[in-house]
C-alpha atoms as a PDB file:
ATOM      1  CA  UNK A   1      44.809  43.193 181.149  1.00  0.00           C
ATOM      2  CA  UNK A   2      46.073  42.728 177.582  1.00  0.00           C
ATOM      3  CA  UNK A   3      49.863  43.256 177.347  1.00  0.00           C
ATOM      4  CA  UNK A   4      52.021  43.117 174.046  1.00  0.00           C
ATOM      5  CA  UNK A   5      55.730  42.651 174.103  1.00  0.00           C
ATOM      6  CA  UNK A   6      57.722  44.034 171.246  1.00  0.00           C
ATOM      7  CA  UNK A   7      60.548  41.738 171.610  1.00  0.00           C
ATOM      8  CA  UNK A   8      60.754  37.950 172.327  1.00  0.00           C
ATOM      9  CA  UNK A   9      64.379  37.286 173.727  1.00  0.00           C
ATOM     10  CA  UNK A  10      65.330  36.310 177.580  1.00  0.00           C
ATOM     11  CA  UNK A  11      64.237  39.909 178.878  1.00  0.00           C
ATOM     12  CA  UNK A  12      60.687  39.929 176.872  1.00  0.00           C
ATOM     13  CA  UNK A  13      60.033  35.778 177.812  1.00  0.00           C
ATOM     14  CA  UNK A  14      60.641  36.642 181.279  1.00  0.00           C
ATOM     15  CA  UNK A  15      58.101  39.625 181.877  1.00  0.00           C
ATOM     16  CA  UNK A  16      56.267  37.673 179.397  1.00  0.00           C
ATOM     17  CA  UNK A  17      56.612  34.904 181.979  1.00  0.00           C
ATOM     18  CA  UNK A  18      55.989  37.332 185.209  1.00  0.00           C
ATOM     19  CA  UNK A  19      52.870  39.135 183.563  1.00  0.00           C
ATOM     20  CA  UNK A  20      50.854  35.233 182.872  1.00  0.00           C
ATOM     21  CA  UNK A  21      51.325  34.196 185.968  1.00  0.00           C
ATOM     22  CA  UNK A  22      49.632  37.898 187.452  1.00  0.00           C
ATOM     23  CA  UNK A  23      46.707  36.394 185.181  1.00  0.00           C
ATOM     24  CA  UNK A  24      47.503  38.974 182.343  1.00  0.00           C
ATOM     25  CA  UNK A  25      47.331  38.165 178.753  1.00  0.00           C
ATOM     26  CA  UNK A  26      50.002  38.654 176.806  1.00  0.00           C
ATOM     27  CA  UNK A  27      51.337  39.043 173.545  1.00  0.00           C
ATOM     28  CA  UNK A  28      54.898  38.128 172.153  1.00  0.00           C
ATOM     29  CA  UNK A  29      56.088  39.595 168.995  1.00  0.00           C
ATOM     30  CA  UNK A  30      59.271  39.282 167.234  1.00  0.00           C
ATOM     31  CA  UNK A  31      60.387  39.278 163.463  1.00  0.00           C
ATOM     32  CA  UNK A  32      63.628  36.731 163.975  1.00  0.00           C
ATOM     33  CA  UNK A  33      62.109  32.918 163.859  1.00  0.00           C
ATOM     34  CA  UNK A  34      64.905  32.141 165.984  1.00  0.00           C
ATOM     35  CA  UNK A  35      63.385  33.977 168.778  1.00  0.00           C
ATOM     36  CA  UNK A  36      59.851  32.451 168.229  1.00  0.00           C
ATOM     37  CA  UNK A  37      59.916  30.045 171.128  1.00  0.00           C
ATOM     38  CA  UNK A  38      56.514  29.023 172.081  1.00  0.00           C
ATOM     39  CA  UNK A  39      57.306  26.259 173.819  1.00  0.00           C
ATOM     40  CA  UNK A  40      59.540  28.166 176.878  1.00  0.00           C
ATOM     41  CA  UNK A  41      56.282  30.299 177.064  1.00  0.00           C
ATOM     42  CA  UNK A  42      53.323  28.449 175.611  1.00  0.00           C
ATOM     43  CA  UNK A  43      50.323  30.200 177.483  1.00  0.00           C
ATOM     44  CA  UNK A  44      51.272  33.493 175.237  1.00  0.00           C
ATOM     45  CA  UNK A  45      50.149  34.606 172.205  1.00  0.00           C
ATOM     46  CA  UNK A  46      53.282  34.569 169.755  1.00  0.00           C
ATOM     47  CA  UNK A  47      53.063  36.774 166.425  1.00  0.00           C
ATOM     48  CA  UNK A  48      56.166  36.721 163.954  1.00  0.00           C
ATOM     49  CA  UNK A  49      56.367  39.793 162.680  1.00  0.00           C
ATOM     50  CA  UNK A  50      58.158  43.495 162.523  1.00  0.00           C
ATOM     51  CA  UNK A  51      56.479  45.468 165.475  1.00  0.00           C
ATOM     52  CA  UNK A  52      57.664  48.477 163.947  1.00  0.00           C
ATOM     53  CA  UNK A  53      55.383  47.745 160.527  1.00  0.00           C
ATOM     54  CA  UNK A  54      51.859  48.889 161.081  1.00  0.00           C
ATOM     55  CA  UNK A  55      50.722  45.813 159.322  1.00  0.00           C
ATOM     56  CA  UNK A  56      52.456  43.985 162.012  1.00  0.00           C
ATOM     57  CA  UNK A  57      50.555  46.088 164.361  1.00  0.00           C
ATOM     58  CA  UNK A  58      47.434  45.955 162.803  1.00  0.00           C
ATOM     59  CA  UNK A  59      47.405  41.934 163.367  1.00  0.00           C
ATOM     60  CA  UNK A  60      48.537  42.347 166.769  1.00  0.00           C
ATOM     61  CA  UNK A  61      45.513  44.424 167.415  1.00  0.00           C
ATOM     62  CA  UNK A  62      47.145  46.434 169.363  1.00  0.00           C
ATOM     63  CA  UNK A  63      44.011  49.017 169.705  1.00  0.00           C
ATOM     64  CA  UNK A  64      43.122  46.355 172.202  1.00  0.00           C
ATOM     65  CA  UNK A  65      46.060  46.659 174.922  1.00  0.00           C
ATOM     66  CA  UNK A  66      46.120  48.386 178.023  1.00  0.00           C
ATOM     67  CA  UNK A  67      49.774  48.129 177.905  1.00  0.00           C
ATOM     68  CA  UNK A  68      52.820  48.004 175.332  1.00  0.00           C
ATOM     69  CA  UNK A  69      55.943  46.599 176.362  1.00  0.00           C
ATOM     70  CA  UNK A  70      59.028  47.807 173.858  1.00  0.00           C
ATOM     71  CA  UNK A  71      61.827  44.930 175.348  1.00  0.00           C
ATOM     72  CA  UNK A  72      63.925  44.317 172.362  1.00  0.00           C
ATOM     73  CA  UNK A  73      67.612  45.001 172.287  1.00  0.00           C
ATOM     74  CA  UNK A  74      67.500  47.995 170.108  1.00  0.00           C
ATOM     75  CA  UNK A  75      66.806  51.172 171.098  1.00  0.00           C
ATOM     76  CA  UNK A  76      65.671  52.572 167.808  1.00  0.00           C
ATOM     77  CA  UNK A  77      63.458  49.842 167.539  1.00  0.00           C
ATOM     78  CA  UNK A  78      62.444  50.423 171.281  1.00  0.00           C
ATOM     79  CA  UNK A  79      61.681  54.403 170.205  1.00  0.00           C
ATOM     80  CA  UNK A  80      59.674  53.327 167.028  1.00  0.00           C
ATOM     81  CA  UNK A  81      57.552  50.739 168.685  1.00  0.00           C
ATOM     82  CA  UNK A  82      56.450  53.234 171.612  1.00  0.00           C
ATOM     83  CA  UNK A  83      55.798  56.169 169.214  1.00  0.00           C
ATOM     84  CA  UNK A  84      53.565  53.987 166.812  1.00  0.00           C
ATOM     85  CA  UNK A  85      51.875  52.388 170.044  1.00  0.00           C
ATOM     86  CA  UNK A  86      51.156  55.613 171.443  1.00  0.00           C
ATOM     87  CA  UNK A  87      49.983  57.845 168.577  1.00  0.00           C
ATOM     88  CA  UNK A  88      48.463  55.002 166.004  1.00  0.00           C
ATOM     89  CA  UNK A  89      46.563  52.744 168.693  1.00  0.00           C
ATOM     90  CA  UNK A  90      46.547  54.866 171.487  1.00  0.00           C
ATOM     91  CA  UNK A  91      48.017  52.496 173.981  1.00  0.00           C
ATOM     92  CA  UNK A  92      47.551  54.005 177.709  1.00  0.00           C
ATOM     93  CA  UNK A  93      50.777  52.380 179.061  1.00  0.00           C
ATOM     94  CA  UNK A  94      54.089  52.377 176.803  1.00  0.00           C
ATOM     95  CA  UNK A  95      57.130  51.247 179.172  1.00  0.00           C
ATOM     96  CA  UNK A  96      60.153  50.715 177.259  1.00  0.00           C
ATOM     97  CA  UNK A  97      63.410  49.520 177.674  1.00  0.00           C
ATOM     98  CA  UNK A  98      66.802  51.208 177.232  1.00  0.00           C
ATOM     99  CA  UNK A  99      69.819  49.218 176.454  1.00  0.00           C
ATOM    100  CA  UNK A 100      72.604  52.403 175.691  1.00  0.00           C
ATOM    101  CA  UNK A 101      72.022  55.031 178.557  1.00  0.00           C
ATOM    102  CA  UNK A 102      73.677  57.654 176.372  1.00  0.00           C
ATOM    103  CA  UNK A 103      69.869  57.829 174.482  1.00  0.00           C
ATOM    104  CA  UNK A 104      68.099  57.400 177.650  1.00  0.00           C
ATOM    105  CA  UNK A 105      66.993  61.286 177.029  1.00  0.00           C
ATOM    106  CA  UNK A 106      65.099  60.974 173.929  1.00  0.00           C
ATOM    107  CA  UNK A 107      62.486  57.893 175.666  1.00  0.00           C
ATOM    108  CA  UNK A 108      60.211  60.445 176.480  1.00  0.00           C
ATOM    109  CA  UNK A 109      56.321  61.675 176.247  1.00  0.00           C
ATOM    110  CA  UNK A 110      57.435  62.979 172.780  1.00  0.00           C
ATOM    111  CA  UNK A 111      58.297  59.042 171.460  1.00  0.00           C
ATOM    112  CA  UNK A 112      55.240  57.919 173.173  1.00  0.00           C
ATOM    113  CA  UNK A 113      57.265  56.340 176.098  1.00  0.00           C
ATOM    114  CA  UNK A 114      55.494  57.107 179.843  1.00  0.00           C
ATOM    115  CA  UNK A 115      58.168  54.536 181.678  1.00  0.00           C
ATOM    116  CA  UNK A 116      61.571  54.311 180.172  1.00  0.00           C
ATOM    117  CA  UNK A 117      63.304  51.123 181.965  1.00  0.00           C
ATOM    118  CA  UNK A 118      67.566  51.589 181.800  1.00  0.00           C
ATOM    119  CA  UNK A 119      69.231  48.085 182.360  1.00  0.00           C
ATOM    120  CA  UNK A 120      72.560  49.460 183.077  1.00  0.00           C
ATOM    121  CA  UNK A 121      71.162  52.103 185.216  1.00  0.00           C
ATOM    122  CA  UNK A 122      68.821  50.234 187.241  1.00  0.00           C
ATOM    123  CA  UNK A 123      72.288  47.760 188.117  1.00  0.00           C
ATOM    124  CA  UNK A 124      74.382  50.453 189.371  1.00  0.00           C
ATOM    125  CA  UNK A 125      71.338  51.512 191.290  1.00  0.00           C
ATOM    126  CA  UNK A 126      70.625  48.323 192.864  1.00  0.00           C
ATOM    127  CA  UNK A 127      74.495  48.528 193.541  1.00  0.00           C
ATOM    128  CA  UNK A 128      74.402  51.197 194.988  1.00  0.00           C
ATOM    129  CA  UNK A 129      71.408  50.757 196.873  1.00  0.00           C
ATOM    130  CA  UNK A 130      72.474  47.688 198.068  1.00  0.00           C
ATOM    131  CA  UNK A 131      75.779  49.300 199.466  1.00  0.00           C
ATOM    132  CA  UNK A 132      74.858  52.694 200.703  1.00  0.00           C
ATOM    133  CA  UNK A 133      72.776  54.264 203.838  1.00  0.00           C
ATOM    134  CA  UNK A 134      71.467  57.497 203.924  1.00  0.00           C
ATOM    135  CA  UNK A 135      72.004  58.561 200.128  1.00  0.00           C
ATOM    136  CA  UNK A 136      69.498  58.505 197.438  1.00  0.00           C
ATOM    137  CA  UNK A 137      69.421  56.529 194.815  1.00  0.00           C
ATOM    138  CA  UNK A 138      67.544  57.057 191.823  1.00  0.00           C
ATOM    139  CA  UNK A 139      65.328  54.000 190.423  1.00  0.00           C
ATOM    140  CA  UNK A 140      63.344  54.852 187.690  1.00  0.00           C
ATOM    141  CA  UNK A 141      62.672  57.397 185.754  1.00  0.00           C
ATOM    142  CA  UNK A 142      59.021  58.158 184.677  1.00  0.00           C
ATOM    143  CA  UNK A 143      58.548  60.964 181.298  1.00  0.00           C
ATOM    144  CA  UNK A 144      55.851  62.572 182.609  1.00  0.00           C
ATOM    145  CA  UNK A 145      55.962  65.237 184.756  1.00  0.00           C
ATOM    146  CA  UNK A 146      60.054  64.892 185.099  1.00  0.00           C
ATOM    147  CA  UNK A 147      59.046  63.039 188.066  1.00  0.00           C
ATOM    148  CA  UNK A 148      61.592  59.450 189.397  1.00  0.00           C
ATOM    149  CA  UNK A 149      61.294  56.606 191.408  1.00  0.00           C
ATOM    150  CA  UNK A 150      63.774  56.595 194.228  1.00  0.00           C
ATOM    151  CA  UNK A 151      65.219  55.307 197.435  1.00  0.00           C
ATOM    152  CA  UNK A 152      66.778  56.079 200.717  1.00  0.00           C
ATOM    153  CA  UNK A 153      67.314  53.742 203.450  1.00  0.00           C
ATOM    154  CA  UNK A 154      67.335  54.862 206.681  1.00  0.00           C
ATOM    155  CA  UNK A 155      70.359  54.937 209.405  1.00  0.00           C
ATOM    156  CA  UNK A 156      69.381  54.342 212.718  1.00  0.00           C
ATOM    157  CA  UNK A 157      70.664  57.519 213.950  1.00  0.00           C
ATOM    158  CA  UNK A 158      68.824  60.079 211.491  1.00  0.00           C
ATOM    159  CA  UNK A 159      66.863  62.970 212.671  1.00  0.00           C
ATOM    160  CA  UNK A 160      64.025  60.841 210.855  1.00  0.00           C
ATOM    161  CA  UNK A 161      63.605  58.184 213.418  1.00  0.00           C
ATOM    162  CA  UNK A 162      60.978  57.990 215.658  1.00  0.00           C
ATOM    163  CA  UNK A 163      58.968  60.535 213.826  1.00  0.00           C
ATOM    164  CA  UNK A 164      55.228  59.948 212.389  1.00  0.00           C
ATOM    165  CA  UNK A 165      54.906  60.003 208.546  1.00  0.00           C
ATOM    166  CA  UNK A 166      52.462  62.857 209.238  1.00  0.00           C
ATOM    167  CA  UNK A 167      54.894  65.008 211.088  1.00  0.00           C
ATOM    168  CA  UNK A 168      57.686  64.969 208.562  1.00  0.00           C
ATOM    169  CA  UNK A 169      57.561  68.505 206.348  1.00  0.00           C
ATOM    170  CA  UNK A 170      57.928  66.714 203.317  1.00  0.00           C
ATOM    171  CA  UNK A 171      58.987  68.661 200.084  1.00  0.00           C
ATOM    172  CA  UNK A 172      56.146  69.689 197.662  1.00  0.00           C
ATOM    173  CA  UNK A 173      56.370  67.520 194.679  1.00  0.00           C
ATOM    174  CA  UNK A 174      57.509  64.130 196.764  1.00  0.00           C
ATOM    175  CA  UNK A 175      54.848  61.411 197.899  1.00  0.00           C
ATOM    176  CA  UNK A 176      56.129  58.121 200.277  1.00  0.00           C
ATOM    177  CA  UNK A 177      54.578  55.228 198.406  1.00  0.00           C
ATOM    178  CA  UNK A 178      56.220  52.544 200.281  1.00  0.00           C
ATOM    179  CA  UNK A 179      58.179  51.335 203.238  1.00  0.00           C
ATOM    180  CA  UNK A 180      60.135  48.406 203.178  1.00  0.00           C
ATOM    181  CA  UNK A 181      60.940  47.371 206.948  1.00  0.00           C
ATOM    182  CA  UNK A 182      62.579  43.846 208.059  1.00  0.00           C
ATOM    183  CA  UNK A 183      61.323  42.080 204.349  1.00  0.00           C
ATOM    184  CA  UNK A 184      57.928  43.529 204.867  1.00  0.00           C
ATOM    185  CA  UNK A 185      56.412  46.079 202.179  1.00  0.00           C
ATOM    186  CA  UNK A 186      54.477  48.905 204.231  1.00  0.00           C
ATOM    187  CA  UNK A 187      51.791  50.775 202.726  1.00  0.00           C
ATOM    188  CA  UNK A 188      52.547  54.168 204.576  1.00  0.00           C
ATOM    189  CA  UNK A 189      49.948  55.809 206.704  1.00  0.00           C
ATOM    190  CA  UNK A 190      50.176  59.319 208.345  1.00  0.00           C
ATOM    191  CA  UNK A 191      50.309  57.215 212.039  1.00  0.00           C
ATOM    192  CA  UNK A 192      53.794  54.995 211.335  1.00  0.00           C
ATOM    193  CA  UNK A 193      56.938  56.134 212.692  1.00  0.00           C
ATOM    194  CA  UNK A 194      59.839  55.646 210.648  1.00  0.00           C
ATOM    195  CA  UNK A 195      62.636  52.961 211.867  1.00  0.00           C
ATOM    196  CA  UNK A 196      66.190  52.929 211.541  1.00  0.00           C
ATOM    197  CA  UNK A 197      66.682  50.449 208.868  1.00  0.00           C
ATOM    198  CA  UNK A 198      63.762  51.461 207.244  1.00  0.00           C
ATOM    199  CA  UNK A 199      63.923  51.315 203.224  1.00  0.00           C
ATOM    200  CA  UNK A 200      61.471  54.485 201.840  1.00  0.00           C
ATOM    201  CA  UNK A 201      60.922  54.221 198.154  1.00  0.00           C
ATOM    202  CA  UNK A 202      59.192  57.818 197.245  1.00  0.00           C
ATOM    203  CA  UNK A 203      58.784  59.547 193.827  1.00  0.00           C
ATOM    204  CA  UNK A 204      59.915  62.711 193.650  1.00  0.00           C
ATOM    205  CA  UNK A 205      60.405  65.411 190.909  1.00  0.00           C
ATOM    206  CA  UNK A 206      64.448  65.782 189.988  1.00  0.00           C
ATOM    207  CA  UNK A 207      64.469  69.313 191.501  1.00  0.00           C
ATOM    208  CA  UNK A 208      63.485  68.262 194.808  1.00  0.00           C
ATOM    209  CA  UNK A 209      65.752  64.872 195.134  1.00  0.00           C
ATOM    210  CA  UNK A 210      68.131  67.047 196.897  1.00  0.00           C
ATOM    211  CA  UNK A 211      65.727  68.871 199.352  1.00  0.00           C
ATOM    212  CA  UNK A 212      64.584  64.724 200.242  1.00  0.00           C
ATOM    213  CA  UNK A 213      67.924  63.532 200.900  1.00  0.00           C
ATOM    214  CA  UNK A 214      68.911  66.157 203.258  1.00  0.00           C
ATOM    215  CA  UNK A 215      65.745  66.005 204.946  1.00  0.00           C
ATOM    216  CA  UNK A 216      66.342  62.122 205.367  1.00  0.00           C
ATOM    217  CA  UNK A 217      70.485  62.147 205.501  1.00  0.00           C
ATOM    218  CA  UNK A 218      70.821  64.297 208.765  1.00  0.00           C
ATOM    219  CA  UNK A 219      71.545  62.669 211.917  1.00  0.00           C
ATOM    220  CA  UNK A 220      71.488  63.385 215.719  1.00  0.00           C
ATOM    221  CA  UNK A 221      74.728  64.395 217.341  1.00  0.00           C
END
């Protein structure tokens, strides 16, 4: 898979970094010379240029990626780079990243962004996560279809626990995609009970994020 990264500071050089050793190739493109390190990540491809000129663009070939990667610290940058991957090169995959969360609502299918990545969100999730039992805690979100990644571990005395994957009346609009259990990631099948402890990562439209946490929340008496 061909990857470009708009953006070669620490956050781009470390998916940059994550992606080569997956056996991707990637693609590193920055207009500062300052950030033009090839020699923290030699095995990429580095291009010194403006990713939001379509010159810049053009000698990226970016026609030729499955995936653009908009990591840089600006978000209007960010916005530009995932609207001109999207409608000039039609990139499949535009993931971008958000630095302010007060413009997290305009990365969306109308920019050209299908995953929009919040730093400061996806922290106090992870704090959150790491501290609570039994709520739900949003991840990700994804633009299309208004549809998040989230999380809700398990207490060991919810109504949940014991009970087959198959059994559970899910909500419409949710799918289970993974269990994490003891360190182990579970692909879920309709035969696994759930576990107190249990970490179930599920995406989920907005409107039914309530419906899932009080399905998952409630606990024997």
């Amino acid at each position: 898979m061909r990857v470009a990264i708009a953006g070669a500071g620490a956050v781009g050089r470390s998916i940059a970094g994550e992606l080569l050793e997956n056996g991707h190739e990637v693609l590193l493109v920055d207009k500062n010379p300052k950030s033009i390190s090839v020699e923290r990540v030699p095995q990429a491809e580095w291009l010194l240029a403006d990713a939001c000129e379509i010159t810049a663009l053009d000698e990226a070939a970016l026609q030729r990626c499955n995936v653009v990667i908009a990591a840089t610290g600006d978000d209007k940058v960010n916005l530009v780079v995932s609207l001109l991957a999207k409608t000039e090169y039609g990139v499949p995959r535009v993931v971008a990243r958000v630095n302010n969360p007060r413009n997290e609502w305009l990365f969306n299918e109308a920019w050209g962004v299908d995953v929009a990545v919040s730093t400061p969100r996806l922290m106090s999730a992870l704090v959150e996560e790491a501290v609570s039992v039994g709520d739900l805690v949003r991840l990700m979100r994804f633009s299309q279809g208004d549809a998040n990644l989230v999380e809700i571990t398990l207490s060991g005395t919810a109504t949940a626990v014991g009970t087959r994957v198959s059994d559970v009346e899910w909500p419409e609009d949710t799918a289970l995609v993974t269990i994490i259990r003891e360190g182990r990631v579970l692909v879920p099948s309709g035969s696994d009970s759930l576990e107190g402890g249990d970490e179930l990562l599920f995406v989920a439209t907005s409107e039914r994020e309530g419906e899932l946490e009080a399905l998952l929340a409630g606990e024997n008496e």
